[in-house]
Protein backbone atom coordinates (compact mmCIF):
# COMPACT_ATOMS: atom_id res chain seq x y z
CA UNK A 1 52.00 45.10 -131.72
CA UNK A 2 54.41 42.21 -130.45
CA UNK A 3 53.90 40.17 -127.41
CA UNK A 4 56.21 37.39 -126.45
CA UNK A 5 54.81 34.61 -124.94
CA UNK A 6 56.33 31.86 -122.77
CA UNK A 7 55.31 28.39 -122.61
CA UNK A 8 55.61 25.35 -120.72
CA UNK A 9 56.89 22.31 -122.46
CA UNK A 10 55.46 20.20 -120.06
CA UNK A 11 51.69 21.16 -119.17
CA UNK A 12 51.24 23.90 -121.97
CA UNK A 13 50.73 26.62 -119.70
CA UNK A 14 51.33 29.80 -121.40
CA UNK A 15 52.29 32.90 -118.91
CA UNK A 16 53.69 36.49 -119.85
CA UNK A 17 57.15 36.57 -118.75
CA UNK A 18 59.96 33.85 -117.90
CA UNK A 19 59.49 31.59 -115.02
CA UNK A 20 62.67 29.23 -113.74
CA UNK A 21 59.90 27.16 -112.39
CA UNK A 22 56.44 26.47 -114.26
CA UNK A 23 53.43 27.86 -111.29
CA UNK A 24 51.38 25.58 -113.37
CA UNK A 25 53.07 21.78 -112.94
CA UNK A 26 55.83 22.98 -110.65
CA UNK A 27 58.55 21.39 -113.30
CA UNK A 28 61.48 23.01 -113.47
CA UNK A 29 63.52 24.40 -116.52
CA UNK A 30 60.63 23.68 -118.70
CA UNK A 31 59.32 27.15 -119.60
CA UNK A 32 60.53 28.06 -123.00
CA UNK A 33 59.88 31.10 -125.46
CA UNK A 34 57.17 31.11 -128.44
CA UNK A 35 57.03 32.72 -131.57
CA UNK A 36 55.89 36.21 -131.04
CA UNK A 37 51.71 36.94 -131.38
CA UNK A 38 51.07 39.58 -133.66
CA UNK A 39 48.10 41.44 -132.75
CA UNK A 40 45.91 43.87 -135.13
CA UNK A 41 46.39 42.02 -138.20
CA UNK A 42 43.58 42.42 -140.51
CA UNK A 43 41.08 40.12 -140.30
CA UNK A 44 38.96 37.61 -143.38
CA UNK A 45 35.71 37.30 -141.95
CA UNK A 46 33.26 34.67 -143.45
CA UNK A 47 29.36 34.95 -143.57
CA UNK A 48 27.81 32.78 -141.31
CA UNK A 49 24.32 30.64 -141.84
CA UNK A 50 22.19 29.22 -139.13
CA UNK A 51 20.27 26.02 -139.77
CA UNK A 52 16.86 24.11 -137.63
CA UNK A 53 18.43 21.74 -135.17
CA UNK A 54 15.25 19.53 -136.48
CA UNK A 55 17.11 19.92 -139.71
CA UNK A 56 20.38 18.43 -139.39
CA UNK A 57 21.13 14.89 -140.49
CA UNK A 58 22.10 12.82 -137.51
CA UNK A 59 23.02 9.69 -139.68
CA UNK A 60 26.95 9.68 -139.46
CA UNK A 61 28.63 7.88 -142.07
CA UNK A 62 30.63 5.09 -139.81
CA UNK A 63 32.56 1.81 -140.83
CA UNK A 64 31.04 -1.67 -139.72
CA UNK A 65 33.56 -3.23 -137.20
CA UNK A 66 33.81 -6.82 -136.48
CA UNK A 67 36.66 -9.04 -135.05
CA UNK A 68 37.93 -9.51 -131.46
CA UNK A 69 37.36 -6.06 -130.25
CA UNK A 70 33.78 -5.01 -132.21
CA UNK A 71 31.69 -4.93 -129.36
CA UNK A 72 33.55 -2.52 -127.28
CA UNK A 73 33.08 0.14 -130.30
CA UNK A 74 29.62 -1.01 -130.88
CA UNK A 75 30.51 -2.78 -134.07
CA UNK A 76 30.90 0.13 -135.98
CA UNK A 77 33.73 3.04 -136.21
CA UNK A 78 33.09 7.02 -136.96
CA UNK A 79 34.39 8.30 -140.73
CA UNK A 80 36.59 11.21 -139.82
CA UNK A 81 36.76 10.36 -135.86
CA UNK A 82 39.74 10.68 -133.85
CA UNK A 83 40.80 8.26 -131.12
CA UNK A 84 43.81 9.12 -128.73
CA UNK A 85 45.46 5.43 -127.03
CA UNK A 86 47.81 5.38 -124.59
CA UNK A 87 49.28 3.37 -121.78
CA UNK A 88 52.60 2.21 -119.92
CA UNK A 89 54.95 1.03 -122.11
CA UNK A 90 54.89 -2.78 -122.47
CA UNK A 91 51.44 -2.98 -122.05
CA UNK A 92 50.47 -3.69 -125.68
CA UNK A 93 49.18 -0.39 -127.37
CA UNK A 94 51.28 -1.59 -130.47
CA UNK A 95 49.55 -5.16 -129.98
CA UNK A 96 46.01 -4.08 -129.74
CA UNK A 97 46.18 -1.56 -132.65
CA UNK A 98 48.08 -4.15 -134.81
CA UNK A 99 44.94 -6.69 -134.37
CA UNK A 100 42.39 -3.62 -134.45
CA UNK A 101 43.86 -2.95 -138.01
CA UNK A 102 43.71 -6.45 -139.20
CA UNK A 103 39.60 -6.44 -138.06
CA UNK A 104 39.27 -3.29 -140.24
CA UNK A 105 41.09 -4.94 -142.70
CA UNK A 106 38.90 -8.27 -142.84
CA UNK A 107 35.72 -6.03 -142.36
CA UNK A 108 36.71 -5.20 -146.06
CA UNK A 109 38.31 -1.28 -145.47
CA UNK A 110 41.59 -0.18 -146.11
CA UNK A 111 43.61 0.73 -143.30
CA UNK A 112 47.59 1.92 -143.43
CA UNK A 113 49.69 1.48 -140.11
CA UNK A 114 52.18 4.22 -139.62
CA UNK A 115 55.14 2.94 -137.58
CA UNK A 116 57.20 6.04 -136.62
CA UNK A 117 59.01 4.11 -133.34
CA UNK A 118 59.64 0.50 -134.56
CA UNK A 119 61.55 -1.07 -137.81
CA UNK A 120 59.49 -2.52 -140.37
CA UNK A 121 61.20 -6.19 -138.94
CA UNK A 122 60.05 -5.80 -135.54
CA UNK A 123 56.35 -4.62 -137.14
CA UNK A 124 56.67 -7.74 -139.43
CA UNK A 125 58.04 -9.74 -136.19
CA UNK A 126 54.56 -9.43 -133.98
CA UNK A 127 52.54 -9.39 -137.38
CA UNK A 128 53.79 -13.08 -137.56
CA UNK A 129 53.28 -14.13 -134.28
CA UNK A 130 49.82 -12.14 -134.12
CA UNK A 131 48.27 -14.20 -137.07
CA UNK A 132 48.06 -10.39 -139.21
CA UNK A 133 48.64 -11.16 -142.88
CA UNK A 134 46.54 -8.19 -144.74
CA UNK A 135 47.66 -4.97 -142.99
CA UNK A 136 49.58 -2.02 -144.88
CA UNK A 137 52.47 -0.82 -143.01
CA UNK A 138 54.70 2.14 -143.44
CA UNK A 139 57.68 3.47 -141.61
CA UNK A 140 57.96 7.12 -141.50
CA UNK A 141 58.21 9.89 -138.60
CA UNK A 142 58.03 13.27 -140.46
CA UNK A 143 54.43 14.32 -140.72
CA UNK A 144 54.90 16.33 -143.95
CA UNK A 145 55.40 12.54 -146.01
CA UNK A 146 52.51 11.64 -143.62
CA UNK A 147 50.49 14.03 -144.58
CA UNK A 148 50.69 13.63 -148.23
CA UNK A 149 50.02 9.85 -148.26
CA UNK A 150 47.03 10.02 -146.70
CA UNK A 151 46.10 12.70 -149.08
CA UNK A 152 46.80 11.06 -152.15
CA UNK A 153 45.63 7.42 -150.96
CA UNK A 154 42.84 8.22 -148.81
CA UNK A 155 42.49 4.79 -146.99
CA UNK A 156 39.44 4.02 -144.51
CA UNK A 157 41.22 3.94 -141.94
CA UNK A 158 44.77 5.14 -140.15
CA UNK A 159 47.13 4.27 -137.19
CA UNK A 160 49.99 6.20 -136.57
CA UNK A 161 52.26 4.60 -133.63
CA UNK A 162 52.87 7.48 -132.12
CA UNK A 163 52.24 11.18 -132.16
CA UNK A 164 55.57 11.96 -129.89
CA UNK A 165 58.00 10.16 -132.12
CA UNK A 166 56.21 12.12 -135.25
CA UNK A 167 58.14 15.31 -136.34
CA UNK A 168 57.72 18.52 -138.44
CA UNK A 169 60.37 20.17 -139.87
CA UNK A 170 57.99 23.89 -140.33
CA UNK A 171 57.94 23.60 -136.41
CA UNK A 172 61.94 23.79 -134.43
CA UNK A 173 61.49 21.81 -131.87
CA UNK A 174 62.53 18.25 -131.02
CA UNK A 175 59.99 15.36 -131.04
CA UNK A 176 58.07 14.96 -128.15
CA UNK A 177 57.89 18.55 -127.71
CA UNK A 178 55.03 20.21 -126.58
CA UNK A 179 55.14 22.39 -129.57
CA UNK A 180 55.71 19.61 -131.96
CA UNK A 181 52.56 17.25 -130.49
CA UNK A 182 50.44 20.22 -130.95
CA UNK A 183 51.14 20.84 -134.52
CA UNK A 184 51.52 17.44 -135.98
CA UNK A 185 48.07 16.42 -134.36
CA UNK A 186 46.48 19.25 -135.62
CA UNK A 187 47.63 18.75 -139.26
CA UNK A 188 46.66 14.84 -138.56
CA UNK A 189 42.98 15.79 -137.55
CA UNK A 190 42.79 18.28 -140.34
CA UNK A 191 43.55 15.71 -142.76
CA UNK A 192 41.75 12.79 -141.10
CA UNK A 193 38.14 15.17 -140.49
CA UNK A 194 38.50 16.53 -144.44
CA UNK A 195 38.95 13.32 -146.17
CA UNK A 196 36.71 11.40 -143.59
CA UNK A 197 39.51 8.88 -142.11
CA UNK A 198 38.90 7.33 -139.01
CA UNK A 199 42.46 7.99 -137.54
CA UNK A 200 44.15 6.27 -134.17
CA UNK A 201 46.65 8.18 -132.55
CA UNK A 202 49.08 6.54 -130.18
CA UNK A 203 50.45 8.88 -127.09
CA UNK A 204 52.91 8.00 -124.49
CA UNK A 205 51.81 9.04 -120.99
CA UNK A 206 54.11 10.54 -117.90
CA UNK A 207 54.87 8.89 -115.05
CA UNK A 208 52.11 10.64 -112.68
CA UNK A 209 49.54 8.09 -115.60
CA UNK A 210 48.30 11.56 -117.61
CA UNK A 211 48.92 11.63 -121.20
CA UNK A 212 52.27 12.87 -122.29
CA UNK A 213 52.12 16.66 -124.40
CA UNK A 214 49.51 19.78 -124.22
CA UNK A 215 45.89 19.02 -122.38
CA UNK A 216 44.67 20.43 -125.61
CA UNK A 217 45.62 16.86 -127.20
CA UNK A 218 42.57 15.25 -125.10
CA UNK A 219 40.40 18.07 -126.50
CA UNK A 220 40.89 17.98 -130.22
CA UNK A 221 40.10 14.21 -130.44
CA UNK A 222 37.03 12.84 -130.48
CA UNK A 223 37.77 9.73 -128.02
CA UNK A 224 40.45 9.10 -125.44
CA UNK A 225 41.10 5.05 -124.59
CA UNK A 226 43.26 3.85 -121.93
CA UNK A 227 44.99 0.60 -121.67
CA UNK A 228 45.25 -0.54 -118.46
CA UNK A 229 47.91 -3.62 -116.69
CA UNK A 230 49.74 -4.68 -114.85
CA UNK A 231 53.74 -6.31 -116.04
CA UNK A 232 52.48 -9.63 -113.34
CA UNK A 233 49.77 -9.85 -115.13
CA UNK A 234 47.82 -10.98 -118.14
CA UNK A 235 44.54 -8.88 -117.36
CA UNK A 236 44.34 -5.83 -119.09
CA UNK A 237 41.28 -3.29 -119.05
CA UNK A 238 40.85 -1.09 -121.95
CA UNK A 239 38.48 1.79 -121.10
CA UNK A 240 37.11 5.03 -122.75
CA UNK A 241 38.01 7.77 -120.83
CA UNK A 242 36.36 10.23 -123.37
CA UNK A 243 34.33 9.49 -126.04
CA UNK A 244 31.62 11.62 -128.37
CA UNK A 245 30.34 8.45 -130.26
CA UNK A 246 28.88 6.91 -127.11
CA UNK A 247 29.04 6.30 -123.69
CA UNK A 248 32.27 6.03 -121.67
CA UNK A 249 31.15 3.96 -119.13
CA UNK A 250 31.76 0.70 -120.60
CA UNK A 251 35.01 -1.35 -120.45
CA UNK A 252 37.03 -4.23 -122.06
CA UNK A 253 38.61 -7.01 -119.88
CA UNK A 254 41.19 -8.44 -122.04
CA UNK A 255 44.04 -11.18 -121.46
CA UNK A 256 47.35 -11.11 -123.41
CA UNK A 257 48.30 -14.66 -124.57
CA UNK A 258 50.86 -15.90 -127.34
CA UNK A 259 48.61 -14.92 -129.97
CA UNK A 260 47.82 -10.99 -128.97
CA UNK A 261 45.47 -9.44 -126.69
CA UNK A 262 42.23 -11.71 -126.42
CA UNK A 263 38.69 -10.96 -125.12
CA UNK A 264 37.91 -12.12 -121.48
CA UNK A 265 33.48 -13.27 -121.71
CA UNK A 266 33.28 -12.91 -118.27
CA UNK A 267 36.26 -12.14 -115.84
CA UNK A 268 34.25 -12.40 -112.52
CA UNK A 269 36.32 -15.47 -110.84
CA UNK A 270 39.45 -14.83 -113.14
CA UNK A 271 41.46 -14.44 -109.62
CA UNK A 272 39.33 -16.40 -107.49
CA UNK A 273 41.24 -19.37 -106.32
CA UNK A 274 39.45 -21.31 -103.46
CA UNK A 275 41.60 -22.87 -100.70
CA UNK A 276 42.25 -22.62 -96.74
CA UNK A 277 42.22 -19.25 -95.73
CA UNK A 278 44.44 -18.10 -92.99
CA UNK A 279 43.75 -14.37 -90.69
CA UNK A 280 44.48 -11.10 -92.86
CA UNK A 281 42.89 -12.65 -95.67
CA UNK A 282 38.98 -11.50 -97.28
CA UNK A 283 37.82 -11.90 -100.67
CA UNK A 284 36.68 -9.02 -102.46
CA UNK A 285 35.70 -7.81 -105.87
CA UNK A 286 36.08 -4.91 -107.76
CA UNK A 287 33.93 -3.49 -110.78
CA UNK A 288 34.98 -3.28 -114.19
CA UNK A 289 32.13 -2.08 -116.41
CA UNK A 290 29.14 -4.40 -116.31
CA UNK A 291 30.95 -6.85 -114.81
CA UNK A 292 32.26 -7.75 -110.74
CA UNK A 293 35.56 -9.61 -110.55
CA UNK A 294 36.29 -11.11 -106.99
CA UNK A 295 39.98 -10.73 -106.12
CA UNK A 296 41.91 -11.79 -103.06
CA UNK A 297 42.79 -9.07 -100.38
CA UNK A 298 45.58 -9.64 -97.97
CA UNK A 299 47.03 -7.86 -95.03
CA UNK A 300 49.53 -7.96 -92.66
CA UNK A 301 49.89 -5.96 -88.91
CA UNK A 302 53.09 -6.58 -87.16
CA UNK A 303 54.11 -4.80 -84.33
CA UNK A 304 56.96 -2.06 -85.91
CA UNK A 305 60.04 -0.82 -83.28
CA UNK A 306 60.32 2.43 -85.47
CA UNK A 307 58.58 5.79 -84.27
CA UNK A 308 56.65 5.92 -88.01
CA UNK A 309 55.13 2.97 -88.56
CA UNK A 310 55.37 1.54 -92.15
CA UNK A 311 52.84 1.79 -94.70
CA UNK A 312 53.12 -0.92 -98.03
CA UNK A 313 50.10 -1.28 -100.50
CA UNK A 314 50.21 -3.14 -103.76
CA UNK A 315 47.07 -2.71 -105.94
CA UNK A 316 45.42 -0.62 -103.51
CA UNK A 317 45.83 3.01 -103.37
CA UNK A 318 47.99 4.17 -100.17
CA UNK A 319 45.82 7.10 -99.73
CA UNK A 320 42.93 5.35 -99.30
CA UNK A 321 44.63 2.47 -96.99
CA UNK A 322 45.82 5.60 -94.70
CA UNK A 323 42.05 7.16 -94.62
CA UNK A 324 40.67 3.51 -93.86
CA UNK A 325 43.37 2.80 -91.26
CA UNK A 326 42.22 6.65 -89.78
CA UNK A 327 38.73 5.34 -89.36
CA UNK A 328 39.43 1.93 -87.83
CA UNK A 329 41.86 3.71 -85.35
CA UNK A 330 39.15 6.07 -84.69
CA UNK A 331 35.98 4.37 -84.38
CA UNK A 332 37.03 1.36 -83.31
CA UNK A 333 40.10 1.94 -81.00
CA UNK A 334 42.94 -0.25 -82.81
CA UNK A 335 46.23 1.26 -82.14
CA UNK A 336 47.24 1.17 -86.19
CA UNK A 337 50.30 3.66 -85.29
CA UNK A 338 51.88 0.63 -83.40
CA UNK A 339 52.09 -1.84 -86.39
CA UNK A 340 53.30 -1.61 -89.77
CA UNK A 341 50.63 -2.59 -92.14
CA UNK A 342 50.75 -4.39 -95.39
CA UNK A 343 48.17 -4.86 -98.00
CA UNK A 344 48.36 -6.82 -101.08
CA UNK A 345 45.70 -7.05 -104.21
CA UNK A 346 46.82 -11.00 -105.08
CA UNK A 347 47.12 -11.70 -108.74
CA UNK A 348 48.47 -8.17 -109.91
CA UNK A 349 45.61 -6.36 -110.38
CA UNK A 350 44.58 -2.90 -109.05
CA UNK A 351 41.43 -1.53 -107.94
CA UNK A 352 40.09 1.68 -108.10
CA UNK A 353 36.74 1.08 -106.49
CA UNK A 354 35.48 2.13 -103.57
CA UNK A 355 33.43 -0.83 -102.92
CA UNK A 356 36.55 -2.53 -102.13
CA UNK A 357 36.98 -0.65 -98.84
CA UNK A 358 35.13 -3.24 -96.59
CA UNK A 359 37.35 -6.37 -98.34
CA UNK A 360 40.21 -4.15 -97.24
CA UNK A 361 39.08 -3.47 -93.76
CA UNK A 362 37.92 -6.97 -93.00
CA UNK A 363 41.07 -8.12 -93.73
CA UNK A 364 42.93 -5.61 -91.50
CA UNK A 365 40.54 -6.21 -88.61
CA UNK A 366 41.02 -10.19 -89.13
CA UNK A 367 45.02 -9.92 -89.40
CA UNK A 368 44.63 -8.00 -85.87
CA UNK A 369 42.21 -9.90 -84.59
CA UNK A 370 44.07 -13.18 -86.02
CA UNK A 371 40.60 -14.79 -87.10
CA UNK A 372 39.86 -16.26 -89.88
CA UNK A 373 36.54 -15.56 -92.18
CA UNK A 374 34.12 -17.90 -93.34
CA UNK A 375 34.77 -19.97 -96.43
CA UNK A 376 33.39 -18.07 -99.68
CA UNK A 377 32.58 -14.51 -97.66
CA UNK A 378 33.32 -11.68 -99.53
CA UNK A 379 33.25 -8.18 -98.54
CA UNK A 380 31.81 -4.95 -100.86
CA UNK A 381 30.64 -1.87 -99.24
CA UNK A 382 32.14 1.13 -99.36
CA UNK A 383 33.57 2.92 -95.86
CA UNK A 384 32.86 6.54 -95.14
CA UNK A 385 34.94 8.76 -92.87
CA UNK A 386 31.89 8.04 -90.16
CA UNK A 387 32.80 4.50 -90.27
CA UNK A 388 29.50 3.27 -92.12
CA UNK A 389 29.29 0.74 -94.92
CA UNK A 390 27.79 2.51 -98.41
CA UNK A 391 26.28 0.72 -101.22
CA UNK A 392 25.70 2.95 -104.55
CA UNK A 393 23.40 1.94 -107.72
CA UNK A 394 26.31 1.05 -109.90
CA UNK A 395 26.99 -1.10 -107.13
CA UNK A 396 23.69 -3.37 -107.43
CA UNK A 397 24.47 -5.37 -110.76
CA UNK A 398 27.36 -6.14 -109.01
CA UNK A 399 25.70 -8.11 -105.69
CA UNK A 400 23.04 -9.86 -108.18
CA UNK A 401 25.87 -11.74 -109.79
CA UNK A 402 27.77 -12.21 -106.50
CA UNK A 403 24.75 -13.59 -105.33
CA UNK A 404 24.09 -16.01 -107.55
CA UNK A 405 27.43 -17.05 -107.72
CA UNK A 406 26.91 -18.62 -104.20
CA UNK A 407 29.20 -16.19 -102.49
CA UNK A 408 27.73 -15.05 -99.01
CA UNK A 409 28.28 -10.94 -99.13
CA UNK A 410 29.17 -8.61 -96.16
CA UNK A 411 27.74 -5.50 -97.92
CA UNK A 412 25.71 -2.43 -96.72
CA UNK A 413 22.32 -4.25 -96.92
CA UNK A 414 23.67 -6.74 -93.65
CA UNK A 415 26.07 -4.25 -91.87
CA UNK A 416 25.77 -0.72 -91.24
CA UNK A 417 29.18 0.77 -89.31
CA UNK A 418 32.45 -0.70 -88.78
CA UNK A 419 31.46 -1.64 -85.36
CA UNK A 420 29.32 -3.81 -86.59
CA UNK A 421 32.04 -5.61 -89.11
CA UNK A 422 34.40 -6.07 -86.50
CA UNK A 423 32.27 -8.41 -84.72
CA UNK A 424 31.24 -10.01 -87.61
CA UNK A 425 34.90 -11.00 -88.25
């Protein structure tokens, strides 16, 4: 029996019958029709064994890393492990996976760069300026030729720049296609786990951040990484935002210079620039793995003649500036739907921690109020919809360094509601 099946090019969604508009992702004209499922086919079934837990041998064969980026992988790489890379364009995939396969290289493995988007000159071109002298590179984009190199030359080690611009001809659909990701990454994790090749995958992303292609992509690796910046900037934070070989938790400040991506010891007063602070402006820091890195938080209220007041945030997330505005308006009594309000994260960065709420709300109260905050205050506390200040675990580390950085802290410990920060500054 024959069932058609119709699938989403964009999320992967599969439904039963044609839809103009996917209910999934809510894209439209993106539901297309798949090769029919036969059903009832006879099926090969193969004896299965079961083996003690106690039993199993728990020493993974893995390839000793060193170089710039060692530590982040915990100076070693997984035989046959999968790791899915991706980021805004620009913001140095290519780069980091170019230097990644010279350390491999110098560690004394052999590791083959598949270009499928760039020329071999433009490859050669940041090679040159990168310092990378001993790294195989090939340009191809069908997977089949792929495929059989890796089979015949079995290197330690593969990158192939990147999985949407990599095409099968057994599969009729154009590159990028949801269909097409799907396949070719299967084949490439087939081939990678069987002949034990530690293989880097690079994916584009959409413009909502998630990876580009099926969900199922994020599954079938072993490790998702995500590079993280900013075009104004030459911070970038490369995190794991999946990973079976260890804990995802840490991350990797790193600063893009003439020379490629380099590794940033300790980034905690990268953006800290002392001088004469003026009202709407409160230092606070934001946490990037083990370590805190103060930034610069300023904001602007100006009186606004239009019935909707404006709403600008760069580096800050708008939905969080509206909740925080919500709660100053509420339990405090400023009339935020009278001004427009601007925030800025100086230096291009942008947070995603909470602990930056109180940095953002000090500043907001002090642009109001038009005072000024004490020289080397910074503000970390998180803000609940009750209006009080909330300090977490992760969050300790943090203050300790603050601390003995000389900064005085407006945190949780020293201030419990917003009330209480107001009068402070």
């Amino acid at each position: 029996m024959a069932k058609k099946v119709y699938v989403c090019r964009n999320c992967g969604a599969e439904f039963g019958k044609w839809y103009g508009r996917c209910p999934n992702c809510g894209e439209w004209g993106t539901i297309e029709e798949q090769a029919t499922v036969k059903r009832g086919a006879k099926l090969s079934l193969k004896p299965l064994k079961a083996v003690k837990v106690s039993s199993i041998n728990t020493e993974a064969d893995t390839l000793p890393l060193k170089g710039e980026f060692s530590s982040f992988f915990s100076y070693e790489l997984s035989k046959g492990g999968v790791y899915l890379i991706s980021g805004t364009p620009g913001v140095g995939k290519s780069t980091l996976l170019l230097q990644l396969a010279e350390d491999i290289t110098q560690s004394g493995f052999k590791t083959i760069y598949f270009t499928a988007e760039e020329s071999l000159s433009q490859i050669g071109s940041r090679a040159s300026r990168l310092g990378v002298k001993d790294v195989d590179v090939v340009s191809e984009s069908k997977l089949e030729n792929i495929v059989a190199f890796l089979e015949l030359n079995v290197p330690h080690s593969a990158i192939l720049d990147s999985i949407h611009t990599i095409f099968s001809e057994q599969i009729d659909y154009i590159p990028g296609g949801i269909q097409q990701v799907k396949y070719c990454a299967e084949k490439l994790i087939e081939v990678a786990k069987s002949k034990g090749i530690t293989l880097f995958i690079v994916a584009h992303i959409t413009k909502s951040g998630a990876i580009a292609g099926p969900k199922t992509l994020e599954h079938m690796v072993d490790a998702v990484l995500l590079l993280e910046g900013d075009r104004n900037s030459d911070l970038r934070v490369l995190r794991f935002t999946k990973n079976r070989f260890g804990s995802a938790e840490d991350v990797l400040i790193l600063e893009m210079t003439k020379e490629g991506l380099k590794t940033v010891p300790d980034p905690t007063l990268k953006f800290f620039e002392k001088r004469e602070f003026t009202d709407g402006i409160c230092y606070g820091a934001t946490v990037e793995g083990r370590y805190p890195i103060v930034l610069e938080v300023q904001a602007l209220c100006v009186k606004t003649p239009l019935a909707v007041p404006r709403r600008v945030s760069v580096g800050f997330d708008i939905n969080r500036l509206n909740m925080l505005l919500a709660v100053l308006e509420k339990r405090l009594g400023i009339p935020f739907f009278k001004y427009d309000v601007y925030v800025n994260i100086a230096g291009g960065i942008k947070v995603s921690s909470t602990a930056t709420d109180a940095a953002v709300a000090s500043a907001l109260i002090s642009s109001i109020k038009k005072s000024t905050l004490p020289d080397n205050t910074i503000a970390f506390s998180e803000i609940d919809l009750t209006g009080h200040l909330r300090l977490f675990d992760r969050d300790k580390r943090a203050l300790d360094k603050l601390e003995k950085l000389g900064f005085n802290l407006i945190t949780a410990k020293q201030v419990k509601s917003v009330k209480q920060l107001y009068e402070i500054v």
